[in-house]
N, C-alpha and C. Protein backbone atom coordinates (compact mmCIF):
# COMPACT_ATOMS: atom_id res chain seq x y z
N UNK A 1 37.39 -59.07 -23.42
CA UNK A 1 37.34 -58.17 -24.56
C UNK A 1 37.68 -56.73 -24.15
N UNK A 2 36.95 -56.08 -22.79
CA UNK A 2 37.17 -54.78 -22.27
C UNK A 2 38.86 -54.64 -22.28
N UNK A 3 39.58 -55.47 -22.23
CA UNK A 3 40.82 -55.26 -21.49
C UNK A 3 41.71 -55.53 -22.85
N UNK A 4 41.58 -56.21 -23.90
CA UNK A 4 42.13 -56.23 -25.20
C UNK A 4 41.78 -54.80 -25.76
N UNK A 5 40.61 -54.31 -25.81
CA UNK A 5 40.81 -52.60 -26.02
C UNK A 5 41.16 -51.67 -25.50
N UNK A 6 41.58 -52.15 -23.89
CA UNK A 6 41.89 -51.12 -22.88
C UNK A 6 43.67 -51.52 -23.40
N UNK A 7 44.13 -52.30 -23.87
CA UNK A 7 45.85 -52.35 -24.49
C UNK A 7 45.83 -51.74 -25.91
N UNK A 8 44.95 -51.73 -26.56
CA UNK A 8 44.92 -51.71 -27.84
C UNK A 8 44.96 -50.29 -27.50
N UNK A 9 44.32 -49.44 -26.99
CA UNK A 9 44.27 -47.95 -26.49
C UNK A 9 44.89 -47.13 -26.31
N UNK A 10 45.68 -48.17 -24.92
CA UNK A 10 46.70 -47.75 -24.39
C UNK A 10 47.96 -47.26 -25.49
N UNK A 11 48.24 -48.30 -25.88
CA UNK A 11 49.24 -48.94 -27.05
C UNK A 11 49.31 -47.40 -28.13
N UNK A 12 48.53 -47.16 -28.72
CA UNK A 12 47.79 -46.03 -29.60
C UNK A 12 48.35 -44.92 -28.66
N UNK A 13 47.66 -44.74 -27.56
CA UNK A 13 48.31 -43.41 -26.95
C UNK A 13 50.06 -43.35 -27.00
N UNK A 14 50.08 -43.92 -26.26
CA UNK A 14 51.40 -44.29 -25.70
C UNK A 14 52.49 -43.76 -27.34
N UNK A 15 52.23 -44.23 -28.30
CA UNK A 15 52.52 -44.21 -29.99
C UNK A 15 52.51 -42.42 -30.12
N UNK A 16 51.38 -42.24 -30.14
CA UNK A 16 50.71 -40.94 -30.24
C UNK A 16 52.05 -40.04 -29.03
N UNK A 17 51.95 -40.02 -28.37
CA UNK A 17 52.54 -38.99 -27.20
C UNK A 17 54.06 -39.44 -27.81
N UNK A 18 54.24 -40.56 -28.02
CA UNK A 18 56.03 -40.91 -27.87
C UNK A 18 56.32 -39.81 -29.49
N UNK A 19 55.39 -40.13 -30.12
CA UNK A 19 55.78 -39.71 -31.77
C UNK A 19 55.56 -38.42 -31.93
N UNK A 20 54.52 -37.19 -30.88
CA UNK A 20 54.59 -36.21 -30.64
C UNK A 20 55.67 -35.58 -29.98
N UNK A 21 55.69 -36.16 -29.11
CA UNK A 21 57.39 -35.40 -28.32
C UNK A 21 58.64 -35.80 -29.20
N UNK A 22 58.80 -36.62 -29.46
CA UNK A 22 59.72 -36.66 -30.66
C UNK A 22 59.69 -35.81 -32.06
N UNK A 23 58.58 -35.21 -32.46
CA UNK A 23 58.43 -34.38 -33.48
C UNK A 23 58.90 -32.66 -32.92
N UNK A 24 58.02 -32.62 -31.33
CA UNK A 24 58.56 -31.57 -30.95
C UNK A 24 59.80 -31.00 -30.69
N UNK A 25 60.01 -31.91 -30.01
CA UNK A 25 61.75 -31.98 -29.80
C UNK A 25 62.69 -31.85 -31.02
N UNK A 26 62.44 -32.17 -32.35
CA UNK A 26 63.02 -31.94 -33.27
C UNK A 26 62.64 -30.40 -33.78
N UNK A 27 61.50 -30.20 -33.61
CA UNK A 27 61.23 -28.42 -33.97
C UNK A 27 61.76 -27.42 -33.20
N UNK A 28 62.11 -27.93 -32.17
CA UNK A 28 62.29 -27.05 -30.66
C UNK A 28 64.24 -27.15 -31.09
N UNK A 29 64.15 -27.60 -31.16
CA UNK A 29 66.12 -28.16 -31.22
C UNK A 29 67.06 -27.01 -31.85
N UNK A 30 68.22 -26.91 -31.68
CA UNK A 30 69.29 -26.00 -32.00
C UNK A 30 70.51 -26.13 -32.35
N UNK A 31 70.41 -27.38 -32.89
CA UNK A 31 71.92 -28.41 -33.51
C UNK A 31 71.55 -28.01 -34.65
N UNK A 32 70.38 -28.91 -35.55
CA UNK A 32 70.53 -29.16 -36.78
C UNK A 32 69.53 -29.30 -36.73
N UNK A 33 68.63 -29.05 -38.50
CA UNK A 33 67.81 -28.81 -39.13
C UNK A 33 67.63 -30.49 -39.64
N UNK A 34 68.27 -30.85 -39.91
CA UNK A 34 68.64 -32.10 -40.62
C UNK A 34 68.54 -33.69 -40.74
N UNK A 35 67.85 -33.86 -39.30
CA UNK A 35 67.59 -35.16 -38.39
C UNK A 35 66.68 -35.89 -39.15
N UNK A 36 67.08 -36.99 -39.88
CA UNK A 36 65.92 -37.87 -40.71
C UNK A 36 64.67 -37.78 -39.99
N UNK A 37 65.12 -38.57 -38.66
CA UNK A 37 63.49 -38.95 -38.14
C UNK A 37 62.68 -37.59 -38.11
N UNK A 38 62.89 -36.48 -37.57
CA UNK A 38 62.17 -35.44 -37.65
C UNK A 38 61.90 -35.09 -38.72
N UNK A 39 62.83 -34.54 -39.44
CA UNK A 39 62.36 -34.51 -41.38
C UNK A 39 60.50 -35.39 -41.25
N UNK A 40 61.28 -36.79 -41.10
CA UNK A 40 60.01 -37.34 -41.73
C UNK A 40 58.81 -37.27 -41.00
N UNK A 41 59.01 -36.89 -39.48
CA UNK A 41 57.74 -36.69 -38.55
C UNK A 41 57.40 -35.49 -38.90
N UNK A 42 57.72 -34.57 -39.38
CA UNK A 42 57.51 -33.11 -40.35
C UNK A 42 56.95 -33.19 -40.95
N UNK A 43 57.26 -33.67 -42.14
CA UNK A 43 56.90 -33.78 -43.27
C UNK A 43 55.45 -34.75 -43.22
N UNK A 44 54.96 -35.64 -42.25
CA UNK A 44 54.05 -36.34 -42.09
C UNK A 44 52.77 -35.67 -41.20
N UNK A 45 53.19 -34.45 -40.89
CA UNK A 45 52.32 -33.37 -40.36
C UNK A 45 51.09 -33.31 -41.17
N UNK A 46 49.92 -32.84 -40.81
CA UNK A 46 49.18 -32.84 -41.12
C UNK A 46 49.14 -30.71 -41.61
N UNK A 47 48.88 -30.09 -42.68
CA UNK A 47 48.94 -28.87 -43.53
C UNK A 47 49.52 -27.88 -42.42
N UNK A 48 48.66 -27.40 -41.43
CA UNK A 48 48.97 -26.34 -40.27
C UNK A 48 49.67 -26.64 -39.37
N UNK A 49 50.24 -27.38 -38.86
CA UNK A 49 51.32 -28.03 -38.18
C UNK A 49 52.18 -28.36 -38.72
N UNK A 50 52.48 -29.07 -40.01
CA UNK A 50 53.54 -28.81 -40.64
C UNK A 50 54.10 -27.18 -40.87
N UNK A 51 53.10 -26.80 -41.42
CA UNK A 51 54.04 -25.31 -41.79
C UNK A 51 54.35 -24.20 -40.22
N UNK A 52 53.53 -24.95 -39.33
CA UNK A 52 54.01 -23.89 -37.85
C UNK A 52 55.58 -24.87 -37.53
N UNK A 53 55.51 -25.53 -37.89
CA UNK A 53 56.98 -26.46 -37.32
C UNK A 53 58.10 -25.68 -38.56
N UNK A 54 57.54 -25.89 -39.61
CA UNK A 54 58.69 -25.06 -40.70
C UNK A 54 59.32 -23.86 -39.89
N UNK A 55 57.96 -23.19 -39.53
CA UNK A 55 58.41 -21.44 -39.30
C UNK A 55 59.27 -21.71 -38.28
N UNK A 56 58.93 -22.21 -37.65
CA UNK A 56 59.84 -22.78 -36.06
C UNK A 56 61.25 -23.25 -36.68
N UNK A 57 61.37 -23.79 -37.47
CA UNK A 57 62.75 -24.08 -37.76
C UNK A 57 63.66 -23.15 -38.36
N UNK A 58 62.52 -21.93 -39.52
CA UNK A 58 62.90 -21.21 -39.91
C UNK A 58 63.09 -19.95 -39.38
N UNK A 59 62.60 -19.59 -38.15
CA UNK A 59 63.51 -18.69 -37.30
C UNK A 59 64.93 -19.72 -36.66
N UNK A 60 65.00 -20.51 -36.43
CA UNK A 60 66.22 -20.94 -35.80
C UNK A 60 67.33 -21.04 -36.64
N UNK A 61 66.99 -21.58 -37.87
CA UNK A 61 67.61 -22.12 -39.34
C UNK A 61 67.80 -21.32 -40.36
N UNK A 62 67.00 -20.13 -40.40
CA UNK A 62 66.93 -19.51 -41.62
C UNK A 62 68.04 -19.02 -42.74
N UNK A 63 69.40 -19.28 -42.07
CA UNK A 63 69.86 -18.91 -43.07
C UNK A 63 70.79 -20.53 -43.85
N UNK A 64 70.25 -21.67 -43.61
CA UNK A 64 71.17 -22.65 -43.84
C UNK A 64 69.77 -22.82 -45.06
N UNK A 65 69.89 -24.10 -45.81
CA UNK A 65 69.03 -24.58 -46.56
C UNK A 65 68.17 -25.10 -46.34
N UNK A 66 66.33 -25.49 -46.61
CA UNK A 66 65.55 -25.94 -45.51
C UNK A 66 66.04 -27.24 -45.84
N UNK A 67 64.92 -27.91 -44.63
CA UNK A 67 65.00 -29.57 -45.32
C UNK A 67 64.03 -29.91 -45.44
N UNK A 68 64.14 -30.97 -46.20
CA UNK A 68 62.52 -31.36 -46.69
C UNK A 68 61.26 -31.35 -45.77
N UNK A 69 60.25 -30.78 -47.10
CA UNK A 69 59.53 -30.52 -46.38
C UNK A 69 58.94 -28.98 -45.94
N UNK A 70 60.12 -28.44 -45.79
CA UNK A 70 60.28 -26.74 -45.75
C UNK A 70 60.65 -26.31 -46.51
N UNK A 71 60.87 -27.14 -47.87
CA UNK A 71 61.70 -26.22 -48.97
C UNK A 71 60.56 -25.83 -50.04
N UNK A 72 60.99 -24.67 -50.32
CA UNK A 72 59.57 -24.42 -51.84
C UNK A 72 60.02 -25.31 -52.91
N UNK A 73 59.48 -24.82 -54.15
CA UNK A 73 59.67 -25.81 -55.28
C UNK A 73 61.03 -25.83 -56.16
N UNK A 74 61.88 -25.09 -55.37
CA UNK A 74 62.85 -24.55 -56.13
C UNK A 74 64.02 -25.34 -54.97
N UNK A 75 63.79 -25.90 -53.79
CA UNK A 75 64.68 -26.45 -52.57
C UNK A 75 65.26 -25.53 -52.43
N UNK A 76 65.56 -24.34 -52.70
CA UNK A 76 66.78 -23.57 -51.83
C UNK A 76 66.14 -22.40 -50.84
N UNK A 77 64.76 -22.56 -51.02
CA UNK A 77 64.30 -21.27 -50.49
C UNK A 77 62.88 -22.02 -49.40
N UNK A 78 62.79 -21.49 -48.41
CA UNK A 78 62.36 -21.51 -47.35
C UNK A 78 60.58 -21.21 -47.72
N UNK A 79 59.39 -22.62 -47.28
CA UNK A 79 57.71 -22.15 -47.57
C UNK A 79 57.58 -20.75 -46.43
């Protein structure tokens, strides 16, 4: 049983770290604003981390259109 939760754990971390560096890496980036998977690891942020990842995009991005997620209610203008 110890060792079915010591994978089950593992498994979870492993998820956790892969799906964090992949979110970062999309905030950190200097191609494009635009990358589905990040969009949606964005947008799946939890309130204060989502909007520190916006700002992060929105100094890099600011003058293109946001993407979801960063857009106010109007999409053309930057939260």
């Amino acid at each position: 049983m110890k060792k079915l939760v010591r994978l089950l754990l593992t498994i979870a971390l492993a998820f956790v770290v892969f799906t964090g560096f992949r979110w970062y890496r999309y905030i950190t980036n200097t191609d494009s604003p635009y990358d589905e998977i990040g969009i949606t690891l964005n947008n799946a942020m939890p309130g204060p981390i989502n909007a520190w990842g916006c700002a992060k995009l929105k100094t890099t991005f600011g003058t293109s259109l946001p993407p979801y997620g960063c857009a106010d209610e109007n999409a053309t203008q930057w939260k």
